[in-house]
PDB file of N, CA and C in Angstrom:
ATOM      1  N   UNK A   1      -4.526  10.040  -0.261  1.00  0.00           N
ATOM      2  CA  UNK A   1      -4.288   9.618  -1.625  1.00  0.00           C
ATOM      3  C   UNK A   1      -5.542   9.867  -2.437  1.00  0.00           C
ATOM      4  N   UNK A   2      -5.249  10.557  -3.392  1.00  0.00           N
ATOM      5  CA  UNK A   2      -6.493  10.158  -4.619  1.00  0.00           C
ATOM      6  C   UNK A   2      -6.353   9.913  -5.467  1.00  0.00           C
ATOM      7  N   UNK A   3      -7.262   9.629  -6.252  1.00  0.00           N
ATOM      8  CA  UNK A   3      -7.177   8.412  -7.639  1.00  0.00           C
ATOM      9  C   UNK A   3      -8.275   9.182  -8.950  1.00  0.00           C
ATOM     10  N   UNK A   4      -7.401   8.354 -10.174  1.00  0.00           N
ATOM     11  CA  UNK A   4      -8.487   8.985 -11.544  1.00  0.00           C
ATOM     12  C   UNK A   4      -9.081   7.015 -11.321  1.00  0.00           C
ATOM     13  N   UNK A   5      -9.968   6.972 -12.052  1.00  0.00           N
ATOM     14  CA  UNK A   5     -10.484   5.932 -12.449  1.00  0.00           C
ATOM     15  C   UNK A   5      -9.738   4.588 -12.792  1.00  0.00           C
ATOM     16  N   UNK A   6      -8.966   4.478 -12.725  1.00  0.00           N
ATOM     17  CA  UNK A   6      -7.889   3.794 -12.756  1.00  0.00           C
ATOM     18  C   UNK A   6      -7.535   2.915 -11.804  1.00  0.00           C
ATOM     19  N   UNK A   7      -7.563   3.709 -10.629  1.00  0.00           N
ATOM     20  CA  UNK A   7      -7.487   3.220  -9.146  1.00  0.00           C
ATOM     21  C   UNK A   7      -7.955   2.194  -8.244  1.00  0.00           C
ATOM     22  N   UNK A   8      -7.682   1.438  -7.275  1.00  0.00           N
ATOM     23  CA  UNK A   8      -8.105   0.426  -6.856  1.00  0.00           C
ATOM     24  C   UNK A   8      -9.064   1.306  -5.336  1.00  0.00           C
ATOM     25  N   UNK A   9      -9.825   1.022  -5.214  1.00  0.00           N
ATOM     26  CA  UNK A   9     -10.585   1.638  -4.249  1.00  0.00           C
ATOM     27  C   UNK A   9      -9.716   1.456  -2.925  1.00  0.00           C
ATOM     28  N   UNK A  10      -9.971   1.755  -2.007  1.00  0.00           N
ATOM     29  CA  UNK A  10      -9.030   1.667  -1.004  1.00  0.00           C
ATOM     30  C   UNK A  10      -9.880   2.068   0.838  1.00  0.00           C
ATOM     31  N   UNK A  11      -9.751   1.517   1.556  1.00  0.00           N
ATOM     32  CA  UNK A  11     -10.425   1.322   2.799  1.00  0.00           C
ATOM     33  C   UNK A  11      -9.080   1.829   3.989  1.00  0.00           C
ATOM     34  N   UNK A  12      -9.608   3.463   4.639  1.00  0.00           N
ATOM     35  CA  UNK A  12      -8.763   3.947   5.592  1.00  0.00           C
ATOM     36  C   UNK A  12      -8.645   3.361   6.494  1.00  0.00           C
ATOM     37  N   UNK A  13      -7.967   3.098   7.311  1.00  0.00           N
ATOM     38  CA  UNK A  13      -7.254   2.190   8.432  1.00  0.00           C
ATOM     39  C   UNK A  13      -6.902   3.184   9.669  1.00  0.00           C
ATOM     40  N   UNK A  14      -7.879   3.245  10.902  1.00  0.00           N
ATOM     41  CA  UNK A  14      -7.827   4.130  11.721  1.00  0.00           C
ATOM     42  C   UNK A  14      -6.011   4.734  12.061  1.00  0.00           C
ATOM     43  N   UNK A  15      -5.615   5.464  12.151  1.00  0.00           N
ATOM     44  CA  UNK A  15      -4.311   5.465  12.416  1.00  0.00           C
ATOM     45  C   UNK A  15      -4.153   6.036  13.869  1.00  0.00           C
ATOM     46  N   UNK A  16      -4.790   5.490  15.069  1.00  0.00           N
ATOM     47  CA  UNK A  16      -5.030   5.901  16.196  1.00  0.00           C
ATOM     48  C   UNK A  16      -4.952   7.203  16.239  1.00  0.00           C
ATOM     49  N   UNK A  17      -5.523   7.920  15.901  1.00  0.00           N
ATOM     50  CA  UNK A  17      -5.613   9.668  16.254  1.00  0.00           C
ATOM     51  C   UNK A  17      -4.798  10.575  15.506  1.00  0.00           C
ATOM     52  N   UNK A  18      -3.604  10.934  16.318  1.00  0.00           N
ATOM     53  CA  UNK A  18      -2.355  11.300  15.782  1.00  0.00           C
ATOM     54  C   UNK A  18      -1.641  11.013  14.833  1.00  0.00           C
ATOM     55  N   UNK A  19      -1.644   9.604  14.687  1.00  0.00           N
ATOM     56  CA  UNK A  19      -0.767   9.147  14.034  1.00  0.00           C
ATOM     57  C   UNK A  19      -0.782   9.161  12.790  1.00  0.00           C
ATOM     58  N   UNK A  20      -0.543   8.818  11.274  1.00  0.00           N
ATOM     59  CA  UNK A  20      -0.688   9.116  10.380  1.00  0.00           C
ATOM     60  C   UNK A  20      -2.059   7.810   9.808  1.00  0.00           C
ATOM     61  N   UNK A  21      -2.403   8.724   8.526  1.00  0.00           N
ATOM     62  CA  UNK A  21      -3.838   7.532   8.212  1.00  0.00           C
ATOM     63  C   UNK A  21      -3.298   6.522   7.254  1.00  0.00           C
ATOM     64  N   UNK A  22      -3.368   5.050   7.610  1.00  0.00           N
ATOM     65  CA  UNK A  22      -2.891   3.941   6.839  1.00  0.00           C
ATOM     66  C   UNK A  22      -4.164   3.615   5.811  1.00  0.00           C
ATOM     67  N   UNK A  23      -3.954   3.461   4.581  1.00  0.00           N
ATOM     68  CA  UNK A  23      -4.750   3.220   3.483  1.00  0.00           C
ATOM     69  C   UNK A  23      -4.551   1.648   3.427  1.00  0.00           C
ATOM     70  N   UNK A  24      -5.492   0.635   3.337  1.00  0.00           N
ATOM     71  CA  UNK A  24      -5.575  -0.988   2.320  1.00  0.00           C
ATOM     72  C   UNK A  24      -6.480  -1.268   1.433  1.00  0.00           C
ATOM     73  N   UNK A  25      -5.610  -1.829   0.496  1.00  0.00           N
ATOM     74  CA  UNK A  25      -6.757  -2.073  -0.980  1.00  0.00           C
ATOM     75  C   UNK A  25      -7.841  -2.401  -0.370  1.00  0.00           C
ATOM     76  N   UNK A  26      -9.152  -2.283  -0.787  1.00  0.00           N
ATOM     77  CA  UNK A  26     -10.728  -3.120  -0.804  1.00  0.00           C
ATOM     78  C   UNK A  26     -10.410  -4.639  -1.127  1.00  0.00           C
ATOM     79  N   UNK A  27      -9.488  -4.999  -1.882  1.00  0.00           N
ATOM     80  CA  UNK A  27      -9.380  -6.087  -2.316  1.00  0.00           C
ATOM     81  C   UNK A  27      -8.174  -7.005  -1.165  1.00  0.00           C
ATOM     82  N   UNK A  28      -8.077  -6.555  -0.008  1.00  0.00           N
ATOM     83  CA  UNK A  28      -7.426  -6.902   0.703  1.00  0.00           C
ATOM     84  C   UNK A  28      -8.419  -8.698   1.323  1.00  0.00           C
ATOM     85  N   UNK A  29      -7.737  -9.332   1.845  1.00  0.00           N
ATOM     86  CA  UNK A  29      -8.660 -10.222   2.222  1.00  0.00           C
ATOM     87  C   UNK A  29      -8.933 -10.076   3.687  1.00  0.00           C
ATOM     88  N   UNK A  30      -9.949 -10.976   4.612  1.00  0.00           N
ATOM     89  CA  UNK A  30     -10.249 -10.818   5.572  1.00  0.00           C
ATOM     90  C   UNK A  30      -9.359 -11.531   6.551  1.00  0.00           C
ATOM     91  N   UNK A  31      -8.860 -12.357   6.013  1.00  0.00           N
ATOM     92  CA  UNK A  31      -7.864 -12.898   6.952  1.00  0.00           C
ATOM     93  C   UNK A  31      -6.474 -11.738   7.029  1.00  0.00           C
ATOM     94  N   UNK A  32      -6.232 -10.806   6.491  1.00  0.00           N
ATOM     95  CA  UNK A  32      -5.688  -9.945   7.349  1.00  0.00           C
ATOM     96  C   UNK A  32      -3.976 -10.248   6.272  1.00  0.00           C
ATOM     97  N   UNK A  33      -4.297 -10.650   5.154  1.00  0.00           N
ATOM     98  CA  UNK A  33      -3.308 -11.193   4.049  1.00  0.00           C
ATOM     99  C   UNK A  33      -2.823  -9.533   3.449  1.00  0.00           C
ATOM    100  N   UNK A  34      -2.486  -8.554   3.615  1.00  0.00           N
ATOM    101  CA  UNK A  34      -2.800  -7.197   2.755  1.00  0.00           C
ATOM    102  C   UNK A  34      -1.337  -6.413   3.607  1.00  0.00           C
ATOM    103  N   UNK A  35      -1.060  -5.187   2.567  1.00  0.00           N
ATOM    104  CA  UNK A  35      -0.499  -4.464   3.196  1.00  0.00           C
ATOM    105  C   UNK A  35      -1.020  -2.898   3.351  1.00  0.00           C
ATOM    106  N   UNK A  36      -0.749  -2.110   3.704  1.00  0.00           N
ATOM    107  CA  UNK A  36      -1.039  -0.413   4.207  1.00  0.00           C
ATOM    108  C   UNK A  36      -0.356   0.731   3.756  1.00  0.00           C
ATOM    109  N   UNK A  37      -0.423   1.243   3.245  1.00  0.00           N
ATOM    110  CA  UNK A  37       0.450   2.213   2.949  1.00  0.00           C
ATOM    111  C   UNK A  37       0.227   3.776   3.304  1.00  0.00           C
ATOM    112  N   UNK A  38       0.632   4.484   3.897  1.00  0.00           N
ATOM    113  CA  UNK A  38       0.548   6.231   4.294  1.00  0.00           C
ATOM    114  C   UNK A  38       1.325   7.156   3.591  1.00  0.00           C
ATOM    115  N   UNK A  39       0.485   8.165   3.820  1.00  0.00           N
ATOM    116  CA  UNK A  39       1.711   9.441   3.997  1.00  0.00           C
ATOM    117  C   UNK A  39       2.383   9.684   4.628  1.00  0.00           C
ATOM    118  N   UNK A  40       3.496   9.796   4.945  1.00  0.00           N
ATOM    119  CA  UNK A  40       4.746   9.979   6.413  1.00  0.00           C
ATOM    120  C   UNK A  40       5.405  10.985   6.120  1.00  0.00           C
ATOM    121  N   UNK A  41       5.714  11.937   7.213  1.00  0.00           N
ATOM    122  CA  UNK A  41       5.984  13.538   7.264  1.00  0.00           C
ATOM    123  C   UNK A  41       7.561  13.175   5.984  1.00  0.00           C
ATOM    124  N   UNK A  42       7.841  14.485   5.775  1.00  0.00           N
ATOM    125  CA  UNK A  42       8.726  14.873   4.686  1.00  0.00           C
ATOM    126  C   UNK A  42       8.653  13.938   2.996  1.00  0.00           C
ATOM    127  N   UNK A  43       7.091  13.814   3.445  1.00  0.00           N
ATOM    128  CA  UNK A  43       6.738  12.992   1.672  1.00  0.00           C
ATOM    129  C   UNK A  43       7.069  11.841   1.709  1.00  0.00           C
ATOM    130  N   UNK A  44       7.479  11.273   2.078  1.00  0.00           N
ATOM    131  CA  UNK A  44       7.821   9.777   1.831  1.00  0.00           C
ATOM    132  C   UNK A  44       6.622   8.961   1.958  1.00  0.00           C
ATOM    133  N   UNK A  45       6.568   7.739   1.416  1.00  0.00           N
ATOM    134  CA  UNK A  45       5.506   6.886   1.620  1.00  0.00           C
ATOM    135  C   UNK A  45       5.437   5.379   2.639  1.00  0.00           C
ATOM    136  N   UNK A  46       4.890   5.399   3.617  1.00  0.00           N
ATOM    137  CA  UNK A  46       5.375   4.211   4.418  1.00  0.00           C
ATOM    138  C   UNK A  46       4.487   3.262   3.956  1.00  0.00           C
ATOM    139  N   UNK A  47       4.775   1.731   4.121  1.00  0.00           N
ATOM    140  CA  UNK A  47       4.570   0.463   3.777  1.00  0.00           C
ATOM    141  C   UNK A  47       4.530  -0.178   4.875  1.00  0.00           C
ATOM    142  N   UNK A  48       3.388  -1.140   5.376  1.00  0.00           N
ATOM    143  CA  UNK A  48       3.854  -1.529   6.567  1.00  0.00           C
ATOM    144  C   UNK A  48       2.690  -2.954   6.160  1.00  0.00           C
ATOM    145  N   UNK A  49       3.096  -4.472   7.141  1.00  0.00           N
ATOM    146  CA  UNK A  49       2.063  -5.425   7.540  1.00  0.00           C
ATOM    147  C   UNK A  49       1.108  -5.278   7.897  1.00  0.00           C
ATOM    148  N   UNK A  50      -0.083  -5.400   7.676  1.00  0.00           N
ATOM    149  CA  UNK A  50      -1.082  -4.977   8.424  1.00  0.00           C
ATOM    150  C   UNK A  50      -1.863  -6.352   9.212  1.00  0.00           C
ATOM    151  N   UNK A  51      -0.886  -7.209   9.545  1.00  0.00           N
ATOM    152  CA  UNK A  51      -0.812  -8.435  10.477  1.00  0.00           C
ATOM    153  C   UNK A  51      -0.134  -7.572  11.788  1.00  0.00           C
ATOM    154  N   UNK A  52       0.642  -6.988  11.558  1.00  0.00           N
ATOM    155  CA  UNK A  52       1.650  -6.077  12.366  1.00  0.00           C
ATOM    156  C   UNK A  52       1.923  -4.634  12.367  1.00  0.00           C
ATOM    157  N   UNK A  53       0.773  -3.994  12.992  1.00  0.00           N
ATOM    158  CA  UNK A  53       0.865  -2.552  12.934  1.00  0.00           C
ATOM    159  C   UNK A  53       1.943  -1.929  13.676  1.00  0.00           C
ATOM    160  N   UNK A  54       2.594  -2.759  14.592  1.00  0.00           N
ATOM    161  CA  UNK A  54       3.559  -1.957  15.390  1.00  0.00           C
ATOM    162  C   UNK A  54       5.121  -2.382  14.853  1.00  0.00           C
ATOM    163  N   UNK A  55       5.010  -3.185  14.259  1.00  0.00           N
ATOM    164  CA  UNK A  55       6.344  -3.541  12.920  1.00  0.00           C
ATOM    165  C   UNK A  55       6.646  -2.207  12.720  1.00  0.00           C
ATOM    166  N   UNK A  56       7.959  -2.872  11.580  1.00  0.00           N
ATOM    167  CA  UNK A  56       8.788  -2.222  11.138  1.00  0.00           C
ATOM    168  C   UNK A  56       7.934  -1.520   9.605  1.00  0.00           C
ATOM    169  N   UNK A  57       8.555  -0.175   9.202  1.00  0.00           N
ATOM    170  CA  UNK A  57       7.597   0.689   8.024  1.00  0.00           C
ATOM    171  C   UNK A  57       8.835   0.427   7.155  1.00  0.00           C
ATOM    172  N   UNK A  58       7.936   0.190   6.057  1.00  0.00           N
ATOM    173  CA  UNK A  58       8.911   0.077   4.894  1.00  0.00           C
ATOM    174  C   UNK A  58       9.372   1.833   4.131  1.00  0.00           C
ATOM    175  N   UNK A  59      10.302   2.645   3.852  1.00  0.00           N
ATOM    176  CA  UNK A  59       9.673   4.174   3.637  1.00  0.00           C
ATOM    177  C   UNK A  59      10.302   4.034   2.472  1.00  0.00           C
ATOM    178  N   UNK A  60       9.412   5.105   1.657  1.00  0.00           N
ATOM    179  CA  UNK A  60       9.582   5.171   0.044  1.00  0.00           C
ATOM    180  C   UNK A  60       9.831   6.704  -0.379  1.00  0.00           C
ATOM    181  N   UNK A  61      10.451   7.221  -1.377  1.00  0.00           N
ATOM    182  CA  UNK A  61      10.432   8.473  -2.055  1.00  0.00           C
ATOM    183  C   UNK A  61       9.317   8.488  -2.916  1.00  0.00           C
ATOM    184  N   UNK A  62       8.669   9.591  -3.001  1.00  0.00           N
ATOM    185  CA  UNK A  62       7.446   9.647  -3.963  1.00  0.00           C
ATOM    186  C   UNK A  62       7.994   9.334  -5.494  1.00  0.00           C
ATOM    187  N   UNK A  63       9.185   9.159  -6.184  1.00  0.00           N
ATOM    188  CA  UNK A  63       9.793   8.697  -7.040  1.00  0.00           C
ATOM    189  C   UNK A  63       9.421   7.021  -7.252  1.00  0.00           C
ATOM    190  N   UNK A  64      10.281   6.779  -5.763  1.00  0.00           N
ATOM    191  CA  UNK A  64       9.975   5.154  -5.687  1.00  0.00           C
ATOM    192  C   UNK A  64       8.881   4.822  -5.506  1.00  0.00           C
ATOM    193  N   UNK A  65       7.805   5.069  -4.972  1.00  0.00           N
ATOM    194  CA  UNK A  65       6.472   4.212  -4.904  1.00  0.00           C
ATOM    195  C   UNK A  65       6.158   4.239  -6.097  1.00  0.00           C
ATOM    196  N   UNK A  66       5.911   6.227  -7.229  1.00  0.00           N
ATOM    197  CA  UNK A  66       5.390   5.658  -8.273  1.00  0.00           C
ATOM    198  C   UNK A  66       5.833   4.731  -9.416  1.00  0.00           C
ATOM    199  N   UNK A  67       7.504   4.715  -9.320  1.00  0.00           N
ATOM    200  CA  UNK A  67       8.371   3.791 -10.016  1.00  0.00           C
ATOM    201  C   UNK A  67       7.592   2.335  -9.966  1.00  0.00           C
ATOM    202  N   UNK A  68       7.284   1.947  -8.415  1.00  0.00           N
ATOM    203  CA  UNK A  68       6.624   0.763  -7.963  1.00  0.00           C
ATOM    204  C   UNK A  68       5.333   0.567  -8.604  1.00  0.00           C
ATOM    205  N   UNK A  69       4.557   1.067  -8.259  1.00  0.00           N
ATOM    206  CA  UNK A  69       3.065   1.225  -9.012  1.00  0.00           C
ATOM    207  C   UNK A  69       2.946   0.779 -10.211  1.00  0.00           C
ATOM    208  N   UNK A  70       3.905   1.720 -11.159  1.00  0.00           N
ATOM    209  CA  UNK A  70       3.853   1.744 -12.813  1.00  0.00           C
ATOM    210  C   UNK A  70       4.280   0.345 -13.132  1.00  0.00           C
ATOM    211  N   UNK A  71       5.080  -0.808 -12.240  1.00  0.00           N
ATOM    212  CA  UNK A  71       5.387  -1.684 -12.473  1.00  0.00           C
ATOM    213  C   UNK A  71       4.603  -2.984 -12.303  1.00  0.00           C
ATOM    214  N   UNK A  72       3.612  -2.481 -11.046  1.00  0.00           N
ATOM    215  CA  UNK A  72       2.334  -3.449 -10.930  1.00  0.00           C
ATOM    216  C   UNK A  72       1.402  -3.102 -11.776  1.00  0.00           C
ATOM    217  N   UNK A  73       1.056  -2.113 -12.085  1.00  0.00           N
ATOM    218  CA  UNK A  73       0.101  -1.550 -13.197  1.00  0.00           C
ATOM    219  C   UNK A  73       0.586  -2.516 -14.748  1.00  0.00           C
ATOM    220  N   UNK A  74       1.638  -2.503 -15.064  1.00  0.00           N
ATOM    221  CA  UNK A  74       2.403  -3.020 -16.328  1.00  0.00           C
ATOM    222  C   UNK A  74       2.571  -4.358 -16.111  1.00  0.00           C
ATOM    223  N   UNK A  75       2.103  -5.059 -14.631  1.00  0.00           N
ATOM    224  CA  UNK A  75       2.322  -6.705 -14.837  1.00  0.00           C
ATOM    225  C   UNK A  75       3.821  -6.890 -14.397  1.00  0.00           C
ATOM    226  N   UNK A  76       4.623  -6.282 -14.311  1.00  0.00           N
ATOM    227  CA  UNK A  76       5.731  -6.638 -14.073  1.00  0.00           C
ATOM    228  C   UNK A  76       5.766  -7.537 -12.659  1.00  0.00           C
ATOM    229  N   UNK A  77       5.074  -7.720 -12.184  1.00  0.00           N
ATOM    230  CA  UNK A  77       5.846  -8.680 -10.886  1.00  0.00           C
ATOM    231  C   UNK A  77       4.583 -10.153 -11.300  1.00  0.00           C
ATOM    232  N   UNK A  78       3.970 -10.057 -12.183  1.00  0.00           N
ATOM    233  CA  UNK A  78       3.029 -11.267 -11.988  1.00  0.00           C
ATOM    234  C   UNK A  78       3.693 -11.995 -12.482  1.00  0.00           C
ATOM    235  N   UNK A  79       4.827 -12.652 -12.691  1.00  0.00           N
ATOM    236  CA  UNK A  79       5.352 -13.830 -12.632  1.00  0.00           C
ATOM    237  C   UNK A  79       6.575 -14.175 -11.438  1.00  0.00           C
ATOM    238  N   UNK A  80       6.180 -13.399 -10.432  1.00  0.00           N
ATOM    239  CA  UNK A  80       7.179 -13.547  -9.212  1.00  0.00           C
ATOM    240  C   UNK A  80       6.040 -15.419  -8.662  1.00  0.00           C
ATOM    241  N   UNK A  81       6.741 -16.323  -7.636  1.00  0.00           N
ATOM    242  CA  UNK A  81       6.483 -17.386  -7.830  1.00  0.00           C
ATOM    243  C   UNK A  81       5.209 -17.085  -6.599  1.00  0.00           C
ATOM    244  N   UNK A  82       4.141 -17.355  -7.002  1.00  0.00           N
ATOM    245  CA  UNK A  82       2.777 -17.737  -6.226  1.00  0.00           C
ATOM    246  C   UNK A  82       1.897 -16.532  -6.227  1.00  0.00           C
ATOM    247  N   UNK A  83       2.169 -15.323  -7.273  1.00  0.00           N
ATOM    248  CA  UNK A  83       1.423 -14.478  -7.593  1.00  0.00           C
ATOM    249  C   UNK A  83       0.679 -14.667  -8.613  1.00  0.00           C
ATOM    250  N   UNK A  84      -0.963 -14.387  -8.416  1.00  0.00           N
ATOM    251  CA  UNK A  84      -1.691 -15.083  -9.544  1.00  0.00           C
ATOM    252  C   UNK A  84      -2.738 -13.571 -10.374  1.00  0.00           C
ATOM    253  N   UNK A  85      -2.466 -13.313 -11.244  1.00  0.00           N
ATOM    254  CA  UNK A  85      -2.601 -12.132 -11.883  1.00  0.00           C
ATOM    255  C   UNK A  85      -4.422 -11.954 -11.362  1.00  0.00           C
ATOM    256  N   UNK A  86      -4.902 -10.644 -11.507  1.00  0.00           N
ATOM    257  CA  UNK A  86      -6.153 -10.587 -11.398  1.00  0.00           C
ATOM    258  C   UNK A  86      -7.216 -10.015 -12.372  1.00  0.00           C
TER     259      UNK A  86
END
């Protein structure tokens, strides 16, 4: 992934070798509160716990993640209940 200035910095997440490289915000906490997100073959974007690397991947169309994005970017979910804007 890369970013214009805009972007939240982001800390690679070994993806054991092979496997694909999991990205988490910098702003993730240490208790392990955060999620991951990759590139996954045929473009899609996977989502996964990063309490639980061997869980289930959430997979996205490059449509839908940026659909997603533009909506956290715009505030749209900061009034979901126990989200506290930053």
């Amino acid at each position: 992934m890369t970013g214009g200035s805009d972007m939240i910095s982001a800390i690679e997440v070994n993806g054991g070798g092979s496997g694909p490289a999991w990205i988490r915000s910098s702003l993730s906490f240490a208790n392990g509160n955060c999620v991951e997100a990759c590139l996954l073959g045929g473009g899609h974007i996977g989502v996964r716990d990063s309490k639980d690397p061997h869980g289930a991947v959430l997979r996205f169309t490059h449509a839908e993640w940026s659909a997603f994005l533009g909506g956290v970017r715009n505030g749209e979910f900061d009034s979901l209940p126990g989200v506290q804007a930053h």
